[in-house]
C-alpha atoms as a PDB file:
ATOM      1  CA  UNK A   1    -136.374  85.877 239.514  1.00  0.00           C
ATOM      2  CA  UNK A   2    -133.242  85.161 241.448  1.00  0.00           C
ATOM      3  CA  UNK A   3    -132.326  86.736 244.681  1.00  0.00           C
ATOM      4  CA  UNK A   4    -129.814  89.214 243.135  1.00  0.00           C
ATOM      5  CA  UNK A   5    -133.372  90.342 241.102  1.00  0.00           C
ATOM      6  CA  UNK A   6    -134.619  92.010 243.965  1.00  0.00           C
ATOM      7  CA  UNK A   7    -131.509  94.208 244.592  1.00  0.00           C
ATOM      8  CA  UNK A   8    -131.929  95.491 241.486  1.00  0.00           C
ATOM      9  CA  UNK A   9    -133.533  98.817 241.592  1.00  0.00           C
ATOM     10  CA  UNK A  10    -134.094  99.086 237.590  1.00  0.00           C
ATOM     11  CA  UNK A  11    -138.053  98.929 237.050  1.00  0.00           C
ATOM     12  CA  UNK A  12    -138.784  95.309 235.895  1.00  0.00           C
ATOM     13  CA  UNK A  13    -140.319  95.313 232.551  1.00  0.00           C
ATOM     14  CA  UNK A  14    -143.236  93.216 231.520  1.00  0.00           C
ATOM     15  CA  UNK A  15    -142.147  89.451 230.487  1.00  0.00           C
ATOM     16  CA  UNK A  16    -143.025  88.664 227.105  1.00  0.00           C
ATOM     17  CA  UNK A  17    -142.942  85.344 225.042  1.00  0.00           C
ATOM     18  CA  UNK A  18    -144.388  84.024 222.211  1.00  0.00           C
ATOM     19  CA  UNK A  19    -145.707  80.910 221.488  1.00  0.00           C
ATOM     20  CA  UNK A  20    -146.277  79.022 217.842  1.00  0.00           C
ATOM     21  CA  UNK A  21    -147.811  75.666 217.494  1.00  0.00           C
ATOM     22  CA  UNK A  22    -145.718  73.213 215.542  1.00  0.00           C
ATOM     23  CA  UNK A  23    -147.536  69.922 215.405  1.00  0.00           C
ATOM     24  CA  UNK A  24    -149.676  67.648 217.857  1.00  0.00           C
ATOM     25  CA  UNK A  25    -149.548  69.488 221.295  1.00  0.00           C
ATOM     26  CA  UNK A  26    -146.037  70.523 220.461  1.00  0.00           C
ATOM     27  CA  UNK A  27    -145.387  74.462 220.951  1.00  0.00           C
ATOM     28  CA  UNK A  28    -142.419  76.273 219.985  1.00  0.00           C
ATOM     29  CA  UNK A  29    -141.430  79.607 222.219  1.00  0.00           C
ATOM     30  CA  UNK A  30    -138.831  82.614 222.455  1.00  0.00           C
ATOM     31  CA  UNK A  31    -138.494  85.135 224.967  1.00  0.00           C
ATOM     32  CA  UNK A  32    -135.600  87.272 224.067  1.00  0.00           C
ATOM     33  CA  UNK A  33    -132.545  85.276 223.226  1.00  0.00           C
ATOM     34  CA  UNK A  34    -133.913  82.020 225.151  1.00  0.00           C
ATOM     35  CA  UNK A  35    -136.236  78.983 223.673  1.00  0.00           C
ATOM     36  CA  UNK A  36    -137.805  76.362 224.432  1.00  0.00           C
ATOM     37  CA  UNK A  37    -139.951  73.458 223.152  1.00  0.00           C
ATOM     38  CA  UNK A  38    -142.769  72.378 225.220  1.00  0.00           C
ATOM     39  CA  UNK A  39    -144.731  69.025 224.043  1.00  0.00           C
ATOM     40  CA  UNK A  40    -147.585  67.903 226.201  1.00  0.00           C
ATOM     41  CA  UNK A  41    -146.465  64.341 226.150  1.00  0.00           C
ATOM     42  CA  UNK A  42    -142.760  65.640 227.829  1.00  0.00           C
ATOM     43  CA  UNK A  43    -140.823  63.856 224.937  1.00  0.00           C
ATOM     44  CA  UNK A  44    -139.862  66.908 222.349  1.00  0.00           C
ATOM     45  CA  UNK A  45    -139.343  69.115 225.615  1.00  0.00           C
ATOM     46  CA  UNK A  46    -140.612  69.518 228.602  1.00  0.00           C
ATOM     47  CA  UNK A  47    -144.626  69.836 229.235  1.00  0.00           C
ATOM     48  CA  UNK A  48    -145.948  73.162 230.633  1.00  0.00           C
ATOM     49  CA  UNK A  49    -146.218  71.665 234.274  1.00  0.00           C
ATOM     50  CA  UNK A  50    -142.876  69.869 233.759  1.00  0.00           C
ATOM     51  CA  UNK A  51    -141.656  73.723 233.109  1.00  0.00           C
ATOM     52  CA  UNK A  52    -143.227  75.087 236.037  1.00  0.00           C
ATOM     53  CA  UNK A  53    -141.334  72.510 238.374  1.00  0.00           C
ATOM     54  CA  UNK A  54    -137.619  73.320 236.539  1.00  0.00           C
ATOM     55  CA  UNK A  55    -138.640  77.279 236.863  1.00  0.00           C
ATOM     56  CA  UNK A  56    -139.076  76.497 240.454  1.00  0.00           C
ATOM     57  CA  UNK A  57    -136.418  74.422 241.500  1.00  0.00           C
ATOM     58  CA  UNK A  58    -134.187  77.081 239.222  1.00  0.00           C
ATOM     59  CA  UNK A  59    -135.317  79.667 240.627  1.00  0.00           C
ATOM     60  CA  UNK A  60    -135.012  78.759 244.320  1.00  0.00           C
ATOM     61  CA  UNK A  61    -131.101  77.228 242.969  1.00  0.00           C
ATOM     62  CA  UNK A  62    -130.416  80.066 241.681  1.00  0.00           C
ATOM     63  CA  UNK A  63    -131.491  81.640 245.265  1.00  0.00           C
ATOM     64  CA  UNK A  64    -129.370  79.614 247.359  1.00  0.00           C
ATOM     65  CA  UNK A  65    -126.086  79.814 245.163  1.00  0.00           C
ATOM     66  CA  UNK A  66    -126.745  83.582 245.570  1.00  0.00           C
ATOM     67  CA  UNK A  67    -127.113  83.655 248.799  1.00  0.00           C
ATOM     68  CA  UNK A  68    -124.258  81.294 249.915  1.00  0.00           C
ATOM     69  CA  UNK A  69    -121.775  82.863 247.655  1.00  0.00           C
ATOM     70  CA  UNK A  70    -122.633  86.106 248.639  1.00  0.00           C
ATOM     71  CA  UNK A  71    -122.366  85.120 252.354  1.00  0.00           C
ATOM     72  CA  UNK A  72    -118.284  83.541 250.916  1.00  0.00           C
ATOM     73  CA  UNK A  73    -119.363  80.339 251.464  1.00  0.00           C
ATOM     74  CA  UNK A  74    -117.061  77.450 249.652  1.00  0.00           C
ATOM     75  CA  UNK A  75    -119.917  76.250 247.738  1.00  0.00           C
ATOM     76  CA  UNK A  76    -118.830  73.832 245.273  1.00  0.00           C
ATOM     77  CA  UNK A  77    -121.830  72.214 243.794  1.00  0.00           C
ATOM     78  CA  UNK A  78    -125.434  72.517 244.061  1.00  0.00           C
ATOM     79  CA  UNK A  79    -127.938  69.140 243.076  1.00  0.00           C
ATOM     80  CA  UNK A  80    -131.593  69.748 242.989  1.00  0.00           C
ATOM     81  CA  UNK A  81    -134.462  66.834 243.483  1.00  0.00           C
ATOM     82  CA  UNK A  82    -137.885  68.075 242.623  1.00  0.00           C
ATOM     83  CA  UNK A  83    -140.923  65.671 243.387  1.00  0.00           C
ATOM     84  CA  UNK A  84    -144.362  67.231 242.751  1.00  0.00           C
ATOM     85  CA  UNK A  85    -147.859  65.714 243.280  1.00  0.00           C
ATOM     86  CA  UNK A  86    -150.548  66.421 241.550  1.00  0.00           C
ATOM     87  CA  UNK A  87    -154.465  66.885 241.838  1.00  0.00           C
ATOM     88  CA  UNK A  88    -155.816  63.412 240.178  1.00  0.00           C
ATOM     89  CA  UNK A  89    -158.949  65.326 238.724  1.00  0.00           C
ATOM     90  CA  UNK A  90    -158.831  67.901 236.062  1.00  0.00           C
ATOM     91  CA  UNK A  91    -156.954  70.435 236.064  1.00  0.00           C
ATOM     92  CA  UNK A  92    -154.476  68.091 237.469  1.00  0.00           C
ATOM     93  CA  UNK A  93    -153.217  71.240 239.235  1.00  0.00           C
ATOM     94  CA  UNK A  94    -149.739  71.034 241.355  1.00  0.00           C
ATOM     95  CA  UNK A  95    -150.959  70.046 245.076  1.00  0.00           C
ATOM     96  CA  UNK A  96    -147.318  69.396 246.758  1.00  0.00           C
ATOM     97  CA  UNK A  97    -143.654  70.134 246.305  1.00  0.00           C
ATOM     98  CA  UNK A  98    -140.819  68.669 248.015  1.00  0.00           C
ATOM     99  CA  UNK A  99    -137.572  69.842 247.002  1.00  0.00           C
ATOM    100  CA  UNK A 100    -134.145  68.228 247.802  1.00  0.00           C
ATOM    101  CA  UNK A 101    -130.995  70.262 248.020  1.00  0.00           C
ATOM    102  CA  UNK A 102    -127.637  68.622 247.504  1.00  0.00           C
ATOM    103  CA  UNK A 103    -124.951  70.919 248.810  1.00  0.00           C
ATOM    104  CA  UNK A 104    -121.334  70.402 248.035  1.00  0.00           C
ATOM    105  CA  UNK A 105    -118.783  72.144 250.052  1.00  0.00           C
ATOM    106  CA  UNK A 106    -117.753  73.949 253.302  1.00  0.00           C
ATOM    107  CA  UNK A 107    -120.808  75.159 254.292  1.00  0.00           C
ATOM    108  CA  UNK A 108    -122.717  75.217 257.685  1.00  0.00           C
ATOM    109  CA  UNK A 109    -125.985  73.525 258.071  1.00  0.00           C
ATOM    110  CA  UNK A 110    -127.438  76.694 259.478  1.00  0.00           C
ATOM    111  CA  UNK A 111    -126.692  79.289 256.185  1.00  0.00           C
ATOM    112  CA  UNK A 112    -127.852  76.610 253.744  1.00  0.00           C
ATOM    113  CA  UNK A 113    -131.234  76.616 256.165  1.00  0.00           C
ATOM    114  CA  UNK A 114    -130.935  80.319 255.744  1.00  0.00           C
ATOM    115  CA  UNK A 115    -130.668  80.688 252.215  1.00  0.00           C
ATOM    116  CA  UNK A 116    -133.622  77.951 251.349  1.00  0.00           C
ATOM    117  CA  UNK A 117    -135.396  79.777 254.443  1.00  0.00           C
ATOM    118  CA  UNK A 118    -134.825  83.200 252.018  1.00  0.00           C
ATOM    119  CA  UNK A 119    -135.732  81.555 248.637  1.00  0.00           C
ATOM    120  CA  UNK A 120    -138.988  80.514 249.894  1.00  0.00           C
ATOM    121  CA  UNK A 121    -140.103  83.302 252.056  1.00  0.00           C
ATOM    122  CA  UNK A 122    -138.520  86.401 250.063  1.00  0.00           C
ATOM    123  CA  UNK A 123    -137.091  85.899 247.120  1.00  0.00           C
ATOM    124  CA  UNK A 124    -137.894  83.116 244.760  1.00  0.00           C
ATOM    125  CA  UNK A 125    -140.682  85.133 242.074  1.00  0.00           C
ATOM    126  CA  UNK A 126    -141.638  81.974 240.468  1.00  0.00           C
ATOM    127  CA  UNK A 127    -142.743  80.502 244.413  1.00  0.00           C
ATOM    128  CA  UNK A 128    -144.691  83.848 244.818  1.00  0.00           C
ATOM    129  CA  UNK A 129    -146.332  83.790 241.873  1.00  0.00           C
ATOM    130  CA  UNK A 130    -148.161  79.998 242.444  1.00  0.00           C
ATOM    131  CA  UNK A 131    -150.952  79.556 244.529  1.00  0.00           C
ATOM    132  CA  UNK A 132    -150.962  79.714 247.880  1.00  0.00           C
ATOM    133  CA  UNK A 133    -152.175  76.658 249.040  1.00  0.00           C
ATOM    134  CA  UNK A 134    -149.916  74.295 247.288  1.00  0.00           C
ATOM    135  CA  UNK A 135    -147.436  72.646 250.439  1.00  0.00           C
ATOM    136  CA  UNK A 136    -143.948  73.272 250.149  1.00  0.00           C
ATOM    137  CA  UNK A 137    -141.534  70.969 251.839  1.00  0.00           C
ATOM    138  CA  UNK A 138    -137.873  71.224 251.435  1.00  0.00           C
ATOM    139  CA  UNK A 139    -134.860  69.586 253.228  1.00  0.00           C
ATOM    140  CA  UNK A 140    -130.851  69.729 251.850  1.00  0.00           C
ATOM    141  CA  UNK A 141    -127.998  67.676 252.626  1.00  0.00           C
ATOM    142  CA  UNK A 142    -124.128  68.873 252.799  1.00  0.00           C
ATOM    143  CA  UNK A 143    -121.122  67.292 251.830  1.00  0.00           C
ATOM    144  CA  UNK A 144    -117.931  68.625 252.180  1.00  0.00           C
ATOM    145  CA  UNK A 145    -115.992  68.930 249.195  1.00  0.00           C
ATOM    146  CA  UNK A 146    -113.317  66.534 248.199  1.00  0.00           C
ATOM    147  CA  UNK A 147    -109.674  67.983 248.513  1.00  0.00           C
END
């Protein structure tokens, strides 16, 4: 979950889901109110490792807006590049991540450093919950908004 997740001193109940096969290796799923489609071949949705990688650029995103809004940053837009590389023999497991932030706004270098800093060490669930040895690189660019 996001940053504003671990404030929260509710207990966390378990995630659920459910999944239904609808043709090929196309699935169908709901978790409370939100679905997706997930289709091994990435065209009727996005495939399960494809999923992983938007869950984890989300969830660090949702992070840094956190984070920088909460600190009264002028954020005013937030881009996200994800590149992952994968193991070429089965299970063709995620090896590397390098994630790009695009910052828009009037906002020092050294909080968007923080909040990425946060994500990744602290905060971003879906990070903690991957294995350890996969390498995480990130970097971020600024650009100050347009008046």
């Amino acid at each position: 979950m996001a940053a504003w997740s671990a404030h929260n001193t509710r207990m966390k109940p378990p995630l659920t889901l459910q999944l239904v096969w609808e043709k090929d290796l196309v699935f169908g799923g709901r978790s409370g109110a939100a679905s997706i489609t997930l289709d091994s071949a990435g065209q009727s949705g996005p495939s399960p490792v494809q999923a992983l990688a938007f869950a984890l650029a989300g969830c660090m995103g949702m992070d840094v807006v956190y984070i920088l809004r909460k600190g009264r940053h002028e954020l005013r837009g937030l881009g996200i590049e994800l590149t992952a590389e994968r193991a070429q023999e089965d299970p063709h497991r995620v090896v590397a991540v390098d994630i790009r932030f695009a910052v828009t706004g009037d906002v020092p270098d050294a909080q968007v450093q923080r909040a990425v800093g946060l994500s990744h060490e602290k905060y971003c669930s879906v990070w903690h919950s991957m294995r350890r040895d996969i390498r995480l690189k990130t970097s971020f660019t600024v650009t100050a908004a347009s008046t």
